[in-house]
PDB file of N, CA and C in Angstrom:
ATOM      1  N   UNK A   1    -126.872  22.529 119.959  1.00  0.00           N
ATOM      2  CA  UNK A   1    -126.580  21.992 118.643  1.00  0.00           C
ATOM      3  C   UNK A   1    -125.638  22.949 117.899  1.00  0.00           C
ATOM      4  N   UNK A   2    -124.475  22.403 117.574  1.00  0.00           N
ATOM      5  CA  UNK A   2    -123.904  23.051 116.261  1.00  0.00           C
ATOM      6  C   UNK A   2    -124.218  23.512 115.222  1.00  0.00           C
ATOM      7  N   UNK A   3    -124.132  24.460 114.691  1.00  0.00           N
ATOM      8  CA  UNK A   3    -124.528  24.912 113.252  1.00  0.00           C
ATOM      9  C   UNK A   3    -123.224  26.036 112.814  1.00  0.00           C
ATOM     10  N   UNK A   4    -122.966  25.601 111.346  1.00  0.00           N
ATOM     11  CA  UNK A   4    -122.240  26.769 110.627  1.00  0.00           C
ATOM     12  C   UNK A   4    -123.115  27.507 109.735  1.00  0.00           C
ATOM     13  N   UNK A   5    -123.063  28.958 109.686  1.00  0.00           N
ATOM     14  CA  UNK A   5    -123.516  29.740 108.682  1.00  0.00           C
ATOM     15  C   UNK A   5    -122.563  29.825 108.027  1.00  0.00           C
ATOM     16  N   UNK A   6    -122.928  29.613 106.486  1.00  0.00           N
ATOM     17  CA  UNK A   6    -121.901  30.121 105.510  1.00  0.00           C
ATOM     18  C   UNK A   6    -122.474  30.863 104.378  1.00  0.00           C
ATOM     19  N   UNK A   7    -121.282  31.414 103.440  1.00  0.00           N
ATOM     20  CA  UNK A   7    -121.570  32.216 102.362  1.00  0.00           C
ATOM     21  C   UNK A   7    -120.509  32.279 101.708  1.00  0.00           C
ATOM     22  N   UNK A   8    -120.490  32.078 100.679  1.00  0.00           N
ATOM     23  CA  UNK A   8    -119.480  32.528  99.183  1.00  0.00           C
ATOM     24  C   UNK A   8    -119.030  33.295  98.490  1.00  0.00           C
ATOM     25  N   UNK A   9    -118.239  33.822  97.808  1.00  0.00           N
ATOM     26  CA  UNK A   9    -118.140  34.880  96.842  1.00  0.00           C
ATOM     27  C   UNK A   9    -117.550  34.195  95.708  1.00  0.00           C
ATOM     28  N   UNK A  10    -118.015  34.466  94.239  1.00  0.00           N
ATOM     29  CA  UNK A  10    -117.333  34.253  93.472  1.00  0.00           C
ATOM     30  C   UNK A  10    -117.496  34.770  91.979  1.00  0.00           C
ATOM     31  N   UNK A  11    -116.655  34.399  91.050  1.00  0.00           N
ATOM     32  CA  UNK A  11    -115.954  34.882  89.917  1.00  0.00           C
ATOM     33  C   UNK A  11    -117.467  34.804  88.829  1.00  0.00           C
ATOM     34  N   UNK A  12    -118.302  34.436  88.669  1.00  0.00           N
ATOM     35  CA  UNK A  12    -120.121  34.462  88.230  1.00  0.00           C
ATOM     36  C   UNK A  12    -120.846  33.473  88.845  1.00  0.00           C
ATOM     37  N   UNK A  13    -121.723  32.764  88.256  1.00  0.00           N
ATOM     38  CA  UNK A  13    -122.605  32.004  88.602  1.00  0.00           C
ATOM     39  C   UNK A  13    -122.764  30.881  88.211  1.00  0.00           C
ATOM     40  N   UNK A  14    -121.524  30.162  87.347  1.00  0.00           N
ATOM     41  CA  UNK A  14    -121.704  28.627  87.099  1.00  0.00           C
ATOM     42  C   UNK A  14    -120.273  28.101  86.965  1.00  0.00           C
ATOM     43  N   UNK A  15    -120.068  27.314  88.177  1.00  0.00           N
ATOM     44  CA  UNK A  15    -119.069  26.824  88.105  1.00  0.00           C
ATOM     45  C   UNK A  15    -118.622  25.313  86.959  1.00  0.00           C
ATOM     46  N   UNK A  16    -120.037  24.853  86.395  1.00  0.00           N
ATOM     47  CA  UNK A  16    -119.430  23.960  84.908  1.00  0.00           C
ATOM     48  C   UNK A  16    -119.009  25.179  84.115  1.00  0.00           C
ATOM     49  N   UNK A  17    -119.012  26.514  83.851  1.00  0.00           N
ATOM     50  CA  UNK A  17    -118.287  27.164  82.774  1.00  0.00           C
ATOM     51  C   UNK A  17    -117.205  27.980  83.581  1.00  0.00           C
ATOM     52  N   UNK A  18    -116.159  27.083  84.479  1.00  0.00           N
ATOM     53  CA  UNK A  18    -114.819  27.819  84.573  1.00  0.00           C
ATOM     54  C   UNK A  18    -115.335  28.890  86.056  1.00  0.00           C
ATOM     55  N   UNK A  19    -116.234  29.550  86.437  1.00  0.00           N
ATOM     56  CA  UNK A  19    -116.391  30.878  87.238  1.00  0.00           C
ATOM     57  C   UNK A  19    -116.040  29.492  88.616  1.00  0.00           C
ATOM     58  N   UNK A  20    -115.624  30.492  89.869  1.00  0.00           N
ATOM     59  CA  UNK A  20    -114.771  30.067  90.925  1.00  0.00           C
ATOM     60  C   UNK A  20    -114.859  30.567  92.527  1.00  0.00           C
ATOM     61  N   UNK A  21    -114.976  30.062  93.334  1.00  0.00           N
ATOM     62  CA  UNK A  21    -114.676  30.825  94.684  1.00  0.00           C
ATOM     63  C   UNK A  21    -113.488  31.949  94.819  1.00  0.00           C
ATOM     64  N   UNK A  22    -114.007  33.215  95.345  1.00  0.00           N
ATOM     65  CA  UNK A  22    -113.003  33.877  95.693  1.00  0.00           C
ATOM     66  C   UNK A  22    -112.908  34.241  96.950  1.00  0.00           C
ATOM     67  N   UNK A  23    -114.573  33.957  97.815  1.00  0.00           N
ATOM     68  CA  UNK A  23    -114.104  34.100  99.637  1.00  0.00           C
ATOM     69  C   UNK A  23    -115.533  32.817  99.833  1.00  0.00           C
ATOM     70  N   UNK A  24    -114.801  32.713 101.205  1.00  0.00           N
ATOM     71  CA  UNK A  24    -115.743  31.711 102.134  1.00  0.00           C
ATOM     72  C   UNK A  24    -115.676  32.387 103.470  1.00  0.00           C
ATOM     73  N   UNK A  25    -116.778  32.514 103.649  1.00  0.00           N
ATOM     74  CA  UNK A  25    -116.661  32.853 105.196  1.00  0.00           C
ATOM     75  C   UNK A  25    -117.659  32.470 106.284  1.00  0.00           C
ATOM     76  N   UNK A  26    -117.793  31.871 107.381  1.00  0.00           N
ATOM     77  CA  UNK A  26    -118.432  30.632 108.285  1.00  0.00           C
ATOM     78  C   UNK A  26    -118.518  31.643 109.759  1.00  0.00           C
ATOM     79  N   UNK A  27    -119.475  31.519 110.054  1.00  0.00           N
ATOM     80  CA  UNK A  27    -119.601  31.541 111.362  1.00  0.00           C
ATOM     81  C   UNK A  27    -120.098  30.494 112.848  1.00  0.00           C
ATOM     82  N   UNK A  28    -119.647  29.798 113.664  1.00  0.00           N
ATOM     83  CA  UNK A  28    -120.160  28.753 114.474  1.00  0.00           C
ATOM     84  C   UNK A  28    -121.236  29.419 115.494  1.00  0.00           C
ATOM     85  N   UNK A  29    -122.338  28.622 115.113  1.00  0.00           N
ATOM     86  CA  UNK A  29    -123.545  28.942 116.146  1.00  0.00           C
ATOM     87  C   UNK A  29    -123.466  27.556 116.965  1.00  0.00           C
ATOM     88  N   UNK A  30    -123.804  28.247 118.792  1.00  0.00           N
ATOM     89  CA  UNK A  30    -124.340  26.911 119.195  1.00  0.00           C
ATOM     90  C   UNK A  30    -125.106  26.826 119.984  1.00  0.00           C
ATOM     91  N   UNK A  31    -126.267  26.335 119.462  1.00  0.00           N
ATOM     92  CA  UNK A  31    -127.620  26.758 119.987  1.00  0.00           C
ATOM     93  C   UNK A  31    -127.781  27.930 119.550  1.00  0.00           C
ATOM     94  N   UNK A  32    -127.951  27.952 118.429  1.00  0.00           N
ATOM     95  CA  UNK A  32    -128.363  29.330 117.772  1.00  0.00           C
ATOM     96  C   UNK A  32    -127.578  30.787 118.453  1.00  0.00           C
ATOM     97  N   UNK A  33    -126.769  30.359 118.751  1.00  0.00           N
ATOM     98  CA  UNK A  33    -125.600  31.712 119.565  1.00  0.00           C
ATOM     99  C   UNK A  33    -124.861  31.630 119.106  1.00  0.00           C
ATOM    100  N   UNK A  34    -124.001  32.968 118.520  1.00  0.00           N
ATOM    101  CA  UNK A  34    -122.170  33.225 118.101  1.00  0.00           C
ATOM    102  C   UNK A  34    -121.828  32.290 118.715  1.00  0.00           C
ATOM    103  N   UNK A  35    -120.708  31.821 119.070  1.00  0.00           N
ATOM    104  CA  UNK A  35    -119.721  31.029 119.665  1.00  0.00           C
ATOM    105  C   UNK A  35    -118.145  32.043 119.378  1.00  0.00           C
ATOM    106  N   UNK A  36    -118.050  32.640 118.390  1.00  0.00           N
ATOM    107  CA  UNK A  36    -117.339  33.858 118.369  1.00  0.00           C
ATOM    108  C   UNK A  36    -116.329  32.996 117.284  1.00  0.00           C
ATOM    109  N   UNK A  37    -116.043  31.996 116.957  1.00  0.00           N
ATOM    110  CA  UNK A  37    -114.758  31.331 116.250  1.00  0.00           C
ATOM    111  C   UNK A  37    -115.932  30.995 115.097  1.00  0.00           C
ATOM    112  N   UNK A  38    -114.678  31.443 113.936  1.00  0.00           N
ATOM    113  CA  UNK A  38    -115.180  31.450 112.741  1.00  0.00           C
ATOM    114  C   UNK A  38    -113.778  30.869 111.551  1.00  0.00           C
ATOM    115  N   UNK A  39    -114.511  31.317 109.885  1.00  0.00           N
ATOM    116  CA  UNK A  39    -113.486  30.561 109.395  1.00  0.00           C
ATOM    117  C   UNK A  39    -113.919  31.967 107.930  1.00  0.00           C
ATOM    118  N   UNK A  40    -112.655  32.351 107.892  1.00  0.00           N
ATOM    119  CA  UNK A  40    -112.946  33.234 106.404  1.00  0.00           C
ATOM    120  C   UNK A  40    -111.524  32.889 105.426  1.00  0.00           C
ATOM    121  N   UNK A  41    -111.934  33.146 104.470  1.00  0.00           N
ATOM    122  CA  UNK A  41    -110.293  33.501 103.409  1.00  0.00           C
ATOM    123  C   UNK A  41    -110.947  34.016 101.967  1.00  0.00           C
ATOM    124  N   UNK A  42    -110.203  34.630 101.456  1.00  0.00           N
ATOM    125  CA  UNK A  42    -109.814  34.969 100.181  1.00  0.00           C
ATOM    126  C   UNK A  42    -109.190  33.780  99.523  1.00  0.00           C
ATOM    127  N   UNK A  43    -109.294  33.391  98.438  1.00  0.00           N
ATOM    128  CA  UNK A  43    -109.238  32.632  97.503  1.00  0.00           C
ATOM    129  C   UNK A  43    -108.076  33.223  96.111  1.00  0.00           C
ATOM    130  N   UNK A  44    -107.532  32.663  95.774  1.00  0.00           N
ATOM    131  CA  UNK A  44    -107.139  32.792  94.147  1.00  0.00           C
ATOM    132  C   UNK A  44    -108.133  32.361  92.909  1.00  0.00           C
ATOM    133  N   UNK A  45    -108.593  33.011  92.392  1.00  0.00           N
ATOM    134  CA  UNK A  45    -109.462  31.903  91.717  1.00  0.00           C
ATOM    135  C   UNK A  45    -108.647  31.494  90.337  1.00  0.00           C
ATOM    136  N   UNK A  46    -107.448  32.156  90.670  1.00  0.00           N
ATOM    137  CA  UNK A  46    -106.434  31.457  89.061  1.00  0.00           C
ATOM    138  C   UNK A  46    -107.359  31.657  87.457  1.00  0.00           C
ATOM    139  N   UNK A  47    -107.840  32.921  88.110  1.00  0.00           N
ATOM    140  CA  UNK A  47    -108.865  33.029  86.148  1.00  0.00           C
ATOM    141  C   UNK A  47    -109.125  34.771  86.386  1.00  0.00           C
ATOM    142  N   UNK A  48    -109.550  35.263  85.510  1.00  0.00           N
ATOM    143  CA  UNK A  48    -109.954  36.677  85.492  1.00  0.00           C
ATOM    144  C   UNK A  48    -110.681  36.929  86.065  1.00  0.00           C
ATOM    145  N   UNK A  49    -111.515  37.737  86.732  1.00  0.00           N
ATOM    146  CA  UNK A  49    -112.467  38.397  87.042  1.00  0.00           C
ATOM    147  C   UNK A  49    -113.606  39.432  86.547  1.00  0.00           C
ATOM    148  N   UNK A  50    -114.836  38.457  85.962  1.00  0.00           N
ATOM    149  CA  UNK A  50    -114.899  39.936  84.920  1.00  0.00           C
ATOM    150  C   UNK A  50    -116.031  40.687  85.770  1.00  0.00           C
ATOM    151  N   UNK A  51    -116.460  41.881  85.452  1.00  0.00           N
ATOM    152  CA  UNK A  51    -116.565  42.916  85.544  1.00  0.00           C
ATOM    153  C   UNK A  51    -118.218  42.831  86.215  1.00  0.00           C
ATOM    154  N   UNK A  52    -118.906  41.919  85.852  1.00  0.00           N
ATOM    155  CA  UNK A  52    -120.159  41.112  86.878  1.00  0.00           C
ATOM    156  C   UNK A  52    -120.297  41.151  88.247  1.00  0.00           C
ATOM    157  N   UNK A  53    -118.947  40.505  87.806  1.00  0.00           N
ATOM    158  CA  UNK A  53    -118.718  39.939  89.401  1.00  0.00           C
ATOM    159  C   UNK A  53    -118.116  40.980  90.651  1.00  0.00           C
ATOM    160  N   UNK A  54    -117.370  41.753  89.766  1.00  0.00           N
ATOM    161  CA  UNK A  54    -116.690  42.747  90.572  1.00  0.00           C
ATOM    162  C   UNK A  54    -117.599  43.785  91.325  1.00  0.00           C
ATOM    163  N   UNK A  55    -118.854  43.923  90.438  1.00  0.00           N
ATOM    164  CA  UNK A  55    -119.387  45.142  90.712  1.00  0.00           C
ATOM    165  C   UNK A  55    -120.549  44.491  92.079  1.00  0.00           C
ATOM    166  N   UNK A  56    -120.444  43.202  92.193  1.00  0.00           N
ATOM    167  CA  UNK A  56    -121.263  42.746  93.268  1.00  0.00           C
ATOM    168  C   UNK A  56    -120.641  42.600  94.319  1.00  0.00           C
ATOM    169  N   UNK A  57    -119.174  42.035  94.618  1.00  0.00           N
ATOM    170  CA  UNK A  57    -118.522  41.823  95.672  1.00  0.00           C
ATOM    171  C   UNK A  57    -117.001  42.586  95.750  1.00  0.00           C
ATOM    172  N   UNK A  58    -116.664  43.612  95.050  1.00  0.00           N
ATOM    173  CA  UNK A  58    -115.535  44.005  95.041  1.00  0.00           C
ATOM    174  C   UNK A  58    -114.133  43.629  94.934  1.00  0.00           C
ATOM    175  N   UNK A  59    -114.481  42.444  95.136  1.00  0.00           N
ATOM    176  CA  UNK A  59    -113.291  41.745  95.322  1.00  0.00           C
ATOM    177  C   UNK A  59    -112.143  41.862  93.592  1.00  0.00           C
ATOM    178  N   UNK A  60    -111.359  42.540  93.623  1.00  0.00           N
ATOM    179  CA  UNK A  60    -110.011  42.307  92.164  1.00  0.00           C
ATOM    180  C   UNK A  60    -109.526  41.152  92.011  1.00  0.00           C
ATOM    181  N   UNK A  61    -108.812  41.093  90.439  1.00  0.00           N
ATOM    182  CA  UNK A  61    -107.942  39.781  90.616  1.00  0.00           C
ATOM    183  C   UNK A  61    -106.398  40.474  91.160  1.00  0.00           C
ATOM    184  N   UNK A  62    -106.225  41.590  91.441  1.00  0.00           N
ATOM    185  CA  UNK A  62    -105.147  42.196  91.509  1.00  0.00           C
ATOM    186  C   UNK A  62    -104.907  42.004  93.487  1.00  0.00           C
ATOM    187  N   UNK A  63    -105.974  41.910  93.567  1.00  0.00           N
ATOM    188  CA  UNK A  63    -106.284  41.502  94.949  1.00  0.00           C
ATOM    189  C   UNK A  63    -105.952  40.328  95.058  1.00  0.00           C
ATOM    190  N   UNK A  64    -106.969  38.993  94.903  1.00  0.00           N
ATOM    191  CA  UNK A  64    -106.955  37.888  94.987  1.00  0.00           C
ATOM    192  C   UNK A  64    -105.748  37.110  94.549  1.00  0.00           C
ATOM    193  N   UNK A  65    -104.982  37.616  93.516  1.00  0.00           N
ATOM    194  CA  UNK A  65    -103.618  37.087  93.387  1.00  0.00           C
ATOM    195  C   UNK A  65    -102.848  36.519  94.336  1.00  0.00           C
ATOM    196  N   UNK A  66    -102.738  37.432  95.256  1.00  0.00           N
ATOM    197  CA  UNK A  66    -101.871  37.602  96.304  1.00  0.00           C
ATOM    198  C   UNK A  66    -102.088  36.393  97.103  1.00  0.00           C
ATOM    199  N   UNK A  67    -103.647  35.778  97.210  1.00  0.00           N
ATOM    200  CA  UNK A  67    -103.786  34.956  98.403  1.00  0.00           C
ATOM    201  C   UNK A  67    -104.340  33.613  97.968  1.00  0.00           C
ATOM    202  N   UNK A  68    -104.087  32.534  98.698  1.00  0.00           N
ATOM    203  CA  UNK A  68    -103.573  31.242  98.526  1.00  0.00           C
ATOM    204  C   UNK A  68    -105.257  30.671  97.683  1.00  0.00           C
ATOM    205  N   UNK A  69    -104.929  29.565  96.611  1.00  0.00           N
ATOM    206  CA  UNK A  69    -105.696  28.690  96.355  1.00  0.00           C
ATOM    207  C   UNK A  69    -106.582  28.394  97.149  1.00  0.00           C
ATOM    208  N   UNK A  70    -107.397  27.449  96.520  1.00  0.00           N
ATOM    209  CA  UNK A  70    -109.009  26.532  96.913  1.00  0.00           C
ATOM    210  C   UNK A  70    -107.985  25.462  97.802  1.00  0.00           C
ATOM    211  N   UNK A  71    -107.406  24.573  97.134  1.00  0.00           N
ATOM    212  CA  UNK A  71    -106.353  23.800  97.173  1.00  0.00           C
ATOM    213  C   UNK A  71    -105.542  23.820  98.494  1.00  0.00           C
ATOM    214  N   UNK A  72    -104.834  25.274  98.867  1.00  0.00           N
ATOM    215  CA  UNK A  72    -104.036  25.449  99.832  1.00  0.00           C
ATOM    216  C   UNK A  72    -105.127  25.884 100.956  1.00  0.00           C
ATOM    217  N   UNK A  73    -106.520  26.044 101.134  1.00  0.00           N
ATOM    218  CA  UNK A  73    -107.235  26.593 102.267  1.00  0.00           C
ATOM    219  C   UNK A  73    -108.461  25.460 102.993  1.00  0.00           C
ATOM    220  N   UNK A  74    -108.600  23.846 101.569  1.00  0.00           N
ATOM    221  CA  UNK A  74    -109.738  23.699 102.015  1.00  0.00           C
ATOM    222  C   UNK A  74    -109.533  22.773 103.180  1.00  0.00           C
ATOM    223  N   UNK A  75    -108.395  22.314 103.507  1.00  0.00           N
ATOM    224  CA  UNK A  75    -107.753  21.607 104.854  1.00  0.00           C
ATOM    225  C   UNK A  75    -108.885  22.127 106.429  1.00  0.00           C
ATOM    226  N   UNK A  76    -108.547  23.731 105.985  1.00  0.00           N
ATOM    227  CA  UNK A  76    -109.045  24.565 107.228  1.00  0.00           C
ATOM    228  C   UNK A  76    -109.951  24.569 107.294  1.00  0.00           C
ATOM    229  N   UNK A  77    -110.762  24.805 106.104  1.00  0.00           N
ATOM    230  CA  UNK A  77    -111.778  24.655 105.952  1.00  0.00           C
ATOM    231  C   UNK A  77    -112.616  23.922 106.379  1.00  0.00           C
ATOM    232  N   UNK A  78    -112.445  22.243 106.091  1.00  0.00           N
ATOM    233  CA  UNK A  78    -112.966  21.266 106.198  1.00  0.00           C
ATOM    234  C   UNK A  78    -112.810  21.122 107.931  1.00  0.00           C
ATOM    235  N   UNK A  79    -111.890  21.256 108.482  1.00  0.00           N
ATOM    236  CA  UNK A  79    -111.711  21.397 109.644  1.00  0.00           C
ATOM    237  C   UNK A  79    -112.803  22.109 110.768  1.00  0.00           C
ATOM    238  N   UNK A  80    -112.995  23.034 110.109  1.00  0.00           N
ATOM    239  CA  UNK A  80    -113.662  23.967 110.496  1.00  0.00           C
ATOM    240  C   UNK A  80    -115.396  23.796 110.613  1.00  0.00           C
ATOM    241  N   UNK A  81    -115.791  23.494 109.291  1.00  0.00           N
ATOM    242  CA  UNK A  81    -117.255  22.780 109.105  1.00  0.00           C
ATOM    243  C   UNK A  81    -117.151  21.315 109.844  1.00  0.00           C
ATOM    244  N   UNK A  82    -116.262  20.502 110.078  1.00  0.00           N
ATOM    245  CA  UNK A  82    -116.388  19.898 110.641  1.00  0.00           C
ATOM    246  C   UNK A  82    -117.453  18.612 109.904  1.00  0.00           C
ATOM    247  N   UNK A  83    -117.682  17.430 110.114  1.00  0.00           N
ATOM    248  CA  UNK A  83    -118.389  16.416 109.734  1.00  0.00           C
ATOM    249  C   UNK A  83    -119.618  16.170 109.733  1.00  0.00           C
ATOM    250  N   UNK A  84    -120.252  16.758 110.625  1.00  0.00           N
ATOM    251  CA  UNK A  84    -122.185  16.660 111.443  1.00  0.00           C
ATOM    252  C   UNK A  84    -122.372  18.114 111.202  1.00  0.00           C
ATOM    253  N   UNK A  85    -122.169  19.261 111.269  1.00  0.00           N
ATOM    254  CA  UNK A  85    -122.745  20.396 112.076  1.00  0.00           C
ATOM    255  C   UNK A  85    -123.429  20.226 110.294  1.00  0.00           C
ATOM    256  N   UNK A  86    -124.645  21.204 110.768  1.00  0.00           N
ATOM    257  CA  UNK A  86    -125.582  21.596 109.601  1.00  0.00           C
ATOM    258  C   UNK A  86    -124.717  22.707 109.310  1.00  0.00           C
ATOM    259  N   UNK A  87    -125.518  23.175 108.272  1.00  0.00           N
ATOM    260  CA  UNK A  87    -124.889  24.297 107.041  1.00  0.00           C
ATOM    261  C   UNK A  87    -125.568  25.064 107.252  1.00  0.00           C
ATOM    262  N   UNK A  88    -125.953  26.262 107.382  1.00  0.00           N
ATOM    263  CA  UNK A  88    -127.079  27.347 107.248  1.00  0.00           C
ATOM    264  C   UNK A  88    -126.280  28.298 106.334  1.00  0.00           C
ATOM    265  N   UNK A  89    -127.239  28.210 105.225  1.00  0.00           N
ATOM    266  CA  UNK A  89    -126.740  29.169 103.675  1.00  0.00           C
ATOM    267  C   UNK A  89    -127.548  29.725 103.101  1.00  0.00           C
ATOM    268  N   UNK A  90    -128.185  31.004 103.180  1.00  0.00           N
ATOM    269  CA  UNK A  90    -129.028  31.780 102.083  1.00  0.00           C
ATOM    270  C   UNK A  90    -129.079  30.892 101.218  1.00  0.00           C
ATOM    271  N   UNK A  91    -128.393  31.108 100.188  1.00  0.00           N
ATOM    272  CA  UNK A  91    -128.713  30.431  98.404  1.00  0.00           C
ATOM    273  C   UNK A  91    -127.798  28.987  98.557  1.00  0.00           C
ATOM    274  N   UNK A  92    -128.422  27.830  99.198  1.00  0.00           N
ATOM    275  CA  UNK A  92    -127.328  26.877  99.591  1.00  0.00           C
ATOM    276  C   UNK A  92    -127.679  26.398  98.339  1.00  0.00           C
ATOM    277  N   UNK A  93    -128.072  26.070  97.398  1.00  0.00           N
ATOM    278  CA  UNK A  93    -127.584  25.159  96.245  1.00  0.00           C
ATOM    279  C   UNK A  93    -127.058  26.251  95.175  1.00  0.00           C
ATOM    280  N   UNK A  94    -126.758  27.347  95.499  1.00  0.00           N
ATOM    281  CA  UNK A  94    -125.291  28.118  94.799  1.00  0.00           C
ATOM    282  C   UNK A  94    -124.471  27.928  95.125  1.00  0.00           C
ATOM    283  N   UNK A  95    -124.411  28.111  96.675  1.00  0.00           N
ATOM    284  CA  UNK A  95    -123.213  27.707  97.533  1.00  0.00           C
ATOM    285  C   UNK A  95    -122.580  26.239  97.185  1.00  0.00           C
ATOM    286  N   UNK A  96    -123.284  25.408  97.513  1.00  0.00           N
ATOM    287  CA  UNK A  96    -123.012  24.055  97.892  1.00  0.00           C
ATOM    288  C   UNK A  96    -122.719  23.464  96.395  1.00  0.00           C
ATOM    289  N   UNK A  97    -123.115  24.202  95.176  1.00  0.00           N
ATOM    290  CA  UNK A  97    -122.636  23.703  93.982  1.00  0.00           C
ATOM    291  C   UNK A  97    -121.076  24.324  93.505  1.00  0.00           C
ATOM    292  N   UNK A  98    -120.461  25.369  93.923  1.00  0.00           N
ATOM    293  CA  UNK A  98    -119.578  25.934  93.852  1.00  0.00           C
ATOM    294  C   UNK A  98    -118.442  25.106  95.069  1.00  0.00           C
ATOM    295  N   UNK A  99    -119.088  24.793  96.214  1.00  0.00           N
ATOM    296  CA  UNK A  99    -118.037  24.060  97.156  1.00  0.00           C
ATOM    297  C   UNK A  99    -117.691  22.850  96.765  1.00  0.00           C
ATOM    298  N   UNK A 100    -119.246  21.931  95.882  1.00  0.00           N
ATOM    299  CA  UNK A 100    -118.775  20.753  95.284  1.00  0.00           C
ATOM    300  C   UNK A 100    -117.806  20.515  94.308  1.00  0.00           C
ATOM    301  N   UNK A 101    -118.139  22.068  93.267  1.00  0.00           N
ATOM    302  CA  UNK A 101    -117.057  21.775  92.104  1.00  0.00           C
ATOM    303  C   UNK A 101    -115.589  22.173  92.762  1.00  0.00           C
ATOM    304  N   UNK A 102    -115.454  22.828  93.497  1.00  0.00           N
ATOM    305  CA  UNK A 102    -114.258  23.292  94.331  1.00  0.00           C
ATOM    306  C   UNK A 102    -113.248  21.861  94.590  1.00  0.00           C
ATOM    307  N   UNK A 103    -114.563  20.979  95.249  1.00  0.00           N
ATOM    308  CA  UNK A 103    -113.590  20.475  96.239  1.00  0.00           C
ATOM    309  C   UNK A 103    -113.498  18.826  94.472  1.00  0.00           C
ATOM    310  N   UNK A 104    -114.571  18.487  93.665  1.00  0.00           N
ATOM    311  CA  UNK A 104    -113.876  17.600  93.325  1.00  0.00           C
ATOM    312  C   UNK A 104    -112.726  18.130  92.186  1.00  0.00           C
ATOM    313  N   UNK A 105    -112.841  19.105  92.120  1.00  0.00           N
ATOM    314  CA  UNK A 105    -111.195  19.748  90.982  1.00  0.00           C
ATOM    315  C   UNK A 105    -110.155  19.229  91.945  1.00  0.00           C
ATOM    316  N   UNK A 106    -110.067  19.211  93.245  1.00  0.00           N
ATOM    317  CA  UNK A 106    -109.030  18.747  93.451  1.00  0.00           C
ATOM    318  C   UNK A 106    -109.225  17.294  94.383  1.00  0.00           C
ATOM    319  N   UNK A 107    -110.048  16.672  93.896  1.00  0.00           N
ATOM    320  CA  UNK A 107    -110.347  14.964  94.180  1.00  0.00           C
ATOM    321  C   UNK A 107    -110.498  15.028  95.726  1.00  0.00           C
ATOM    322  N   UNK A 108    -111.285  15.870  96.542  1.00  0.00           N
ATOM    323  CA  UNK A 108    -111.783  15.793  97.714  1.00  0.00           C
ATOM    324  C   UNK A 108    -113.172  15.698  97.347  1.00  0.00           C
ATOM    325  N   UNK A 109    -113.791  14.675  98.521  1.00  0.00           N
ATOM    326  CA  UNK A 109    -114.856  14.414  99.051  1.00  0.00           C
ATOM    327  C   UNK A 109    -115.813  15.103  98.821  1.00  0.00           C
ATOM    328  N   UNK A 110    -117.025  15.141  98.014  1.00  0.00           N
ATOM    329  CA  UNK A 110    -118.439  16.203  98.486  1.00  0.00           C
ATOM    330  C   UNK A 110    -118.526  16.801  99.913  1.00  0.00           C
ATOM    331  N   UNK A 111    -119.126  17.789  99.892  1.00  0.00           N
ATOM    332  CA  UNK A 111    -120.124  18.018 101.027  1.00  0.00           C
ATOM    333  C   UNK A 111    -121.713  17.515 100.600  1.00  0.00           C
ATOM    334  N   UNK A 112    -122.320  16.551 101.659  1.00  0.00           N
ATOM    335  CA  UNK A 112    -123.501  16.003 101.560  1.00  0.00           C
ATOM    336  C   UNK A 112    -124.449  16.740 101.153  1.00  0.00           C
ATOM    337  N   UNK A 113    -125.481  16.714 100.725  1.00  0.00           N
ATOM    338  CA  UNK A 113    -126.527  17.545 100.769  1.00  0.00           C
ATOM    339  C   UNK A 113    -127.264  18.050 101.544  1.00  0.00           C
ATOM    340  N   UNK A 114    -127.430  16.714 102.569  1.00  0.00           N
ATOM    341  CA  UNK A 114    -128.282  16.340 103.372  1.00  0.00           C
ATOM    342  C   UNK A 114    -127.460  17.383 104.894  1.00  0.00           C
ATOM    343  N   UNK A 115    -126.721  17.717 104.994  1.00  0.00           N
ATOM    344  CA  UNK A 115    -126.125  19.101 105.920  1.00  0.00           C
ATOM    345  C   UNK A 115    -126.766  19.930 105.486  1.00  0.00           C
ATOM    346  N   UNK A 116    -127.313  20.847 104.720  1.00  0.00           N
ATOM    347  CA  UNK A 116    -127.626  21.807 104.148  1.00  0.00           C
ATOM    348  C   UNK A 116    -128.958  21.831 104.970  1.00  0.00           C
TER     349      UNK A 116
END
């Protein structure tokens, strides 16, 4: 069986007040084994970074500038998770509320719940 592990990083903790993805990163299990192909990126989150957030994941906006949108990555993304495979996520309704607001800002599809 397929499975992706995933995890998030981002700009605070509620994406209805503006805060944003700044990494995603996936690993493919199958049958509960690496499979070794994975899916990561850095994000823009096109907003500041305050000082919360920094001190948990390091990540700068002086950093994140540099590298491409929600917008320009979730193609791969979606690619990547693929349609069926389950989700395996520590805090999946942080996660999965930050991927939802992600993806309808730019009028893509939910991810189900029911993956999780």
């Amino acid at each position: 069986m397929r499975e992706i592990v995933l995890d998030t990083e981002t700009t605070g903790l509620d994406p209805n007040k503006g805060d944003r993805l700044v990494e995603i990163g996936c690993v493919e299990l199958l049958n509960r084994i690496p499979t070794g192909a994975t899916f990561h990126a850095y994000i823009n989150p096109e907003r500041d970074m305050p000082a919360e957030a920094f001190a948990v994941h390091g990540l700068s906006i002086e950093f994140l500038k540099n590298h491409k949108r929600f917008a320009e990555v979730v193609d791969d993304f979606l690619t990547f998770i693929g349609d069926e495979a389950p989700l395996v996520i520590h805090n999946a309704s942080f996660d999965h509320g930050f991927l939802c607001a992600e993806l309808k800002r730019i009028n893509r599809p939910l991810i189900l719940r029911d993956r999780l």
